[in-house]
N, C-alpha and C. Protein backbone atom coordinates (compact mmCIF):
# COMPACT_ATOMS: atom_id res chain seq x y z
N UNK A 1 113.09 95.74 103.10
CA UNK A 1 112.60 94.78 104.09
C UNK A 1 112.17 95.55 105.34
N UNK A 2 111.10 95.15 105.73
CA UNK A 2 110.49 95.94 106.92
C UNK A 2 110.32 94.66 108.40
N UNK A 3 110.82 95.16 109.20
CA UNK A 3 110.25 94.29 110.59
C UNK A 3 109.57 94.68 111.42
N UNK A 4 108.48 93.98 111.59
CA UNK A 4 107.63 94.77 112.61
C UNK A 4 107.34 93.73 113.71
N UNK A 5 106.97 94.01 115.01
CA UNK A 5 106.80 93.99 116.13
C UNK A 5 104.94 94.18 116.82
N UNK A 6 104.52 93.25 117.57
CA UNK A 6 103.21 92.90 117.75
C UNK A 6 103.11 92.37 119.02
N UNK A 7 102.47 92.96 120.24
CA UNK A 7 101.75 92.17 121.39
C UNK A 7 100.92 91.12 120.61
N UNK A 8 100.37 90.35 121.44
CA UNK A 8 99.60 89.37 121.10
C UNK A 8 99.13 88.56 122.17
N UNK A 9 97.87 87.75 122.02
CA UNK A 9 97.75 86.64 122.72
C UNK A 9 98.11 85.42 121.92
N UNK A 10 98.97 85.03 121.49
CA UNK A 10 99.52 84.06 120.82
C UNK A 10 100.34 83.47 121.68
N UNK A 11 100.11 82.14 122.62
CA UNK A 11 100.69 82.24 124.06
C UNK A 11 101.30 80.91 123.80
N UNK A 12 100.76 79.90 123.04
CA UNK A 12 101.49 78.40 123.21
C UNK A 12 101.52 77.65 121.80
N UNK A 13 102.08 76.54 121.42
CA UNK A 13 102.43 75.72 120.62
C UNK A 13 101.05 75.79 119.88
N UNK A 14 99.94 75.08 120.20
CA UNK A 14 98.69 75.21 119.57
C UNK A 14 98.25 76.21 118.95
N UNK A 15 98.44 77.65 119.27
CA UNK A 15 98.36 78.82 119.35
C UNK A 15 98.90 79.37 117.51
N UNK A 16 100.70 78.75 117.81
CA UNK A 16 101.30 79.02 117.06
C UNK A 16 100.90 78.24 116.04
N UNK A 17 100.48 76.99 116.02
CA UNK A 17 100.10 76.30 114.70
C UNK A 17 98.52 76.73 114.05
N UNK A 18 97.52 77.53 114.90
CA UNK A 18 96.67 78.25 114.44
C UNK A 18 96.62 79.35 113.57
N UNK A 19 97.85 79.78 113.64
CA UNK A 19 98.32 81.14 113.23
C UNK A 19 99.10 80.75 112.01
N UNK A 20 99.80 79.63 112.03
CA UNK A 20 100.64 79.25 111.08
C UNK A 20 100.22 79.54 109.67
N UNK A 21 98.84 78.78 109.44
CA UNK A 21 99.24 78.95 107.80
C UNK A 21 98.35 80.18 107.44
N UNK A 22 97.74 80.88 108.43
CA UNK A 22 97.43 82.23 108.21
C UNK A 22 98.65 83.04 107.58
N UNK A 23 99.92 82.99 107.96
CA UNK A 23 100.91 83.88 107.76
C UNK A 23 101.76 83.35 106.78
N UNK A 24 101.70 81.90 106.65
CA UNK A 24 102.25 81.39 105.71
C UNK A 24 102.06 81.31 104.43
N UNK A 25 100.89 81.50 104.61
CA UNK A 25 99.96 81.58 103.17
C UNK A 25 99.95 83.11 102.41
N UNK A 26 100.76 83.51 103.00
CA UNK A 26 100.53 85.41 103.00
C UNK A 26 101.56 85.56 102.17
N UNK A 27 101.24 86.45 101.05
CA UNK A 27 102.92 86.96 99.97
C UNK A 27 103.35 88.17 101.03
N UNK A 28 104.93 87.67 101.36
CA UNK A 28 105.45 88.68 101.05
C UNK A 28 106.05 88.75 102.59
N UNK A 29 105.41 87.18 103.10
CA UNK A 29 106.36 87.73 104.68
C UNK A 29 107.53 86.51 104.41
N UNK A 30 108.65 87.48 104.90
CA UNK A 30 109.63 86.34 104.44
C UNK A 30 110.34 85.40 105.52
N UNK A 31 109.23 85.93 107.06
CA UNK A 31 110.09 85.08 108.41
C UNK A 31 109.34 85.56 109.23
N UNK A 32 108.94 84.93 110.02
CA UNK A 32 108.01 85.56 111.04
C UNK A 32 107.93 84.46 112.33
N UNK A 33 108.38 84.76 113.73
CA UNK A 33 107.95 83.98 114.86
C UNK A 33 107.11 84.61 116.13
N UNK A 34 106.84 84.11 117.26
CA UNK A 34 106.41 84.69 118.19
C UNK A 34 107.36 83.97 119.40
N UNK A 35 107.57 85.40 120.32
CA UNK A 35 108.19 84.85 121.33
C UNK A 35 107.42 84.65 122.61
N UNK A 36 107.12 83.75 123.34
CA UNK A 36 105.91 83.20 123.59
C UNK A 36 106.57 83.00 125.01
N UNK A 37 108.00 83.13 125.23
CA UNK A 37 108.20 83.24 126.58
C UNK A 37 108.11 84.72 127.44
N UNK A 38 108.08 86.02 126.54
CA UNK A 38 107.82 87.06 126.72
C UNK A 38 106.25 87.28 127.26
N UNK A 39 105.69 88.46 128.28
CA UNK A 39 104.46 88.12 128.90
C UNK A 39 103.24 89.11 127.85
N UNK A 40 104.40 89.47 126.89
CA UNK A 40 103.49 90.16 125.62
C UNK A 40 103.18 89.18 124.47
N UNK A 41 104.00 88.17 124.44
CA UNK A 41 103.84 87.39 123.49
C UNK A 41 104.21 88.17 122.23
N UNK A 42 105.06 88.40 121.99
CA UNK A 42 105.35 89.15 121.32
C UNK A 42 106.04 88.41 119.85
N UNK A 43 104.98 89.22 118.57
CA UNK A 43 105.24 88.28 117.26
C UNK A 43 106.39 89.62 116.74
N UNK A 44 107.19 89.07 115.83
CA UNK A 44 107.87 89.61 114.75
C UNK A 44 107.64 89.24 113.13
N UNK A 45 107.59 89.86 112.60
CA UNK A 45 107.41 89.81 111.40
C UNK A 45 108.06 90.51 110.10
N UNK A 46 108.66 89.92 109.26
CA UNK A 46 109.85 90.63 108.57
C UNK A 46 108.54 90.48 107.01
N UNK A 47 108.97 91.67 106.20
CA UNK A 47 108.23 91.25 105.18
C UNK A 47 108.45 92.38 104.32
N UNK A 48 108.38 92.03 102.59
CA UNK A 48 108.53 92.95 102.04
C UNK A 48 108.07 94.40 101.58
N UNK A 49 106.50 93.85 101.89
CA UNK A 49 105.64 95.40 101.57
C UNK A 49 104.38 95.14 101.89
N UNK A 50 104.20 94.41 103.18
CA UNK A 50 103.12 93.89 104.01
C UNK A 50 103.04 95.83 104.80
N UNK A 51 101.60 96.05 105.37
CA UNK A 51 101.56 97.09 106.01
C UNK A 51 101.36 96.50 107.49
N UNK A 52 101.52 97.42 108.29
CA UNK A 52 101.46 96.46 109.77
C UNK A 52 99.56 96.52 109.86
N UNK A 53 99.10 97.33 109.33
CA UNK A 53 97.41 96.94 109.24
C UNK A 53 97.51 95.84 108.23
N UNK A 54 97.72 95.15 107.62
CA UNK A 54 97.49 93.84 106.48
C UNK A 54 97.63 93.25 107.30
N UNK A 55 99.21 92.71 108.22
CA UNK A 55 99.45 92.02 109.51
C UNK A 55 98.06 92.08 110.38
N UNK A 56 98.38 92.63 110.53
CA UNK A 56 96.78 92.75 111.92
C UNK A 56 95.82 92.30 111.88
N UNK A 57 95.09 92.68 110.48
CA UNK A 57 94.37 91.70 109.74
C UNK A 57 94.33 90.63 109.59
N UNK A 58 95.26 90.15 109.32
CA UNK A 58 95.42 87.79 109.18
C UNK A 58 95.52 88.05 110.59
N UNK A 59 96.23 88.10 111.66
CA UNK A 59 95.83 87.37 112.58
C UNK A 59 94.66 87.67 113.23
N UNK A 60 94.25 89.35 113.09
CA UNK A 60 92.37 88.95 113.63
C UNK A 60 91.61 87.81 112.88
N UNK A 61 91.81 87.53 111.62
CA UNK A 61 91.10 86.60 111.10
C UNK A 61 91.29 85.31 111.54
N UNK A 62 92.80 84.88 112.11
CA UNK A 62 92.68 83.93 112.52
C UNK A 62 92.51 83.43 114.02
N UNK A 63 91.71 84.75 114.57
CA UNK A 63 90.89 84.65 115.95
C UNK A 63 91.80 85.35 117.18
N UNK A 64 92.86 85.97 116.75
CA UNK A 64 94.10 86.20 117.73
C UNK A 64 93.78 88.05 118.19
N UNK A 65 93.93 88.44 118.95
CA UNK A 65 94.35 89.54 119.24
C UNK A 65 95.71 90.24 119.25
N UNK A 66 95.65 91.24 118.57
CA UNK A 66 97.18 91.84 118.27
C UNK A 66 97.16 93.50 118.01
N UNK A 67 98.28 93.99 118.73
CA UNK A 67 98.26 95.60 118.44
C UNK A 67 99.62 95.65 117.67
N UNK A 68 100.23 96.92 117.26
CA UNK A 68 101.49 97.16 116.98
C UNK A 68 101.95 97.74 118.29
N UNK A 69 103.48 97.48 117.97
CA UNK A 69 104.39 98.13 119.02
C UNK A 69 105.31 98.87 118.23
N UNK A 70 105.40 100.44 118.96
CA UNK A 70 105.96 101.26 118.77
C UNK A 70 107.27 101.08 118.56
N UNK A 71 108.01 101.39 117.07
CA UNK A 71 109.45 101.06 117.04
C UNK A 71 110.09 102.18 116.53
């Protein structure tokens, strides 16, 4: 199991339900939120053999901006 860590503009409720079934729809993540009171917005993502570029990927697709954070 891998967790990874993501700035983002993923900032509010709407936000989060945009993103939703982008990640939901995805094999292999087994939990994933964003903490949206943080001023990074910062997503987590637990998953089994997702790469943090695959991550990066669904949410550019689903219009979001996102980097990795160094762990």
């Amino acid at each position: 199991m891998n967790t990874f860590q993501f700035k983002t503009n993923i900032n509010c409720g709407g936000c989060i339900n945009a993103v939703k079934p982008h990640l939901d729809k995805a094999n292999n993540i087994t939990e994933w939120k964003v903490d949206t009171d943080n001023p990074d917005k910062i997503l987590t993502v637990s998953t089994e053999n997702l790469s943090k570029e695959e991550i990066i990927e669904i949410i550019q697709k689903a219009g979001f901006k996102i980097e990795a954070l160094e762990q």
